[in-house]
Protein backbone atom coordinates (compact mmCIF):
# COMPACT_ATOMS: atom_id res chain seq x y z
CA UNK A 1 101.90 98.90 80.58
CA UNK A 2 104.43 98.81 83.52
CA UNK A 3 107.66 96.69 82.99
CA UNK A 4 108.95 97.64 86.20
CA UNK A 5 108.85 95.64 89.35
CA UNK A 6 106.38 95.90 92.08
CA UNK A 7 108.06 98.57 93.51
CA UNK A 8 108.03 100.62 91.14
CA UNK A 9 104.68 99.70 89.36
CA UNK A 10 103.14 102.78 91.01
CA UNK A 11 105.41 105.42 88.85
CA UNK A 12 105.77 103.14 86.30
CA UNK A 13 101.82 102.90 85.84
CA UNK A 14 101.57 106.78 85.99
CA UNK A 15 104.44 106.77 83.23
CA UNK A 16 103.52 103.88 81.02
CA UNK A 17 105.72 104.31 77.85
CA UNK A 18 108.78 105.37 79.58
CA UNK A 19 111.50 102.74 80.60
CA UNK A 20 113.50 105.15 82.50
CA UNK A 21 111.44 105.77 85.56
């Protein structure tokens, strides 16, 4: 569950749940 852009779909997809990467 990543809502982040591309560039940060890597630590967004390690932290899925948190909006504040």
């Amino acid at each position: 569950s990543n809502q982040w852009p591309s560039a940060s779909s890597k630590e967004g997809c390690l932290e899925e749940g948190k909006e504040e990467t």
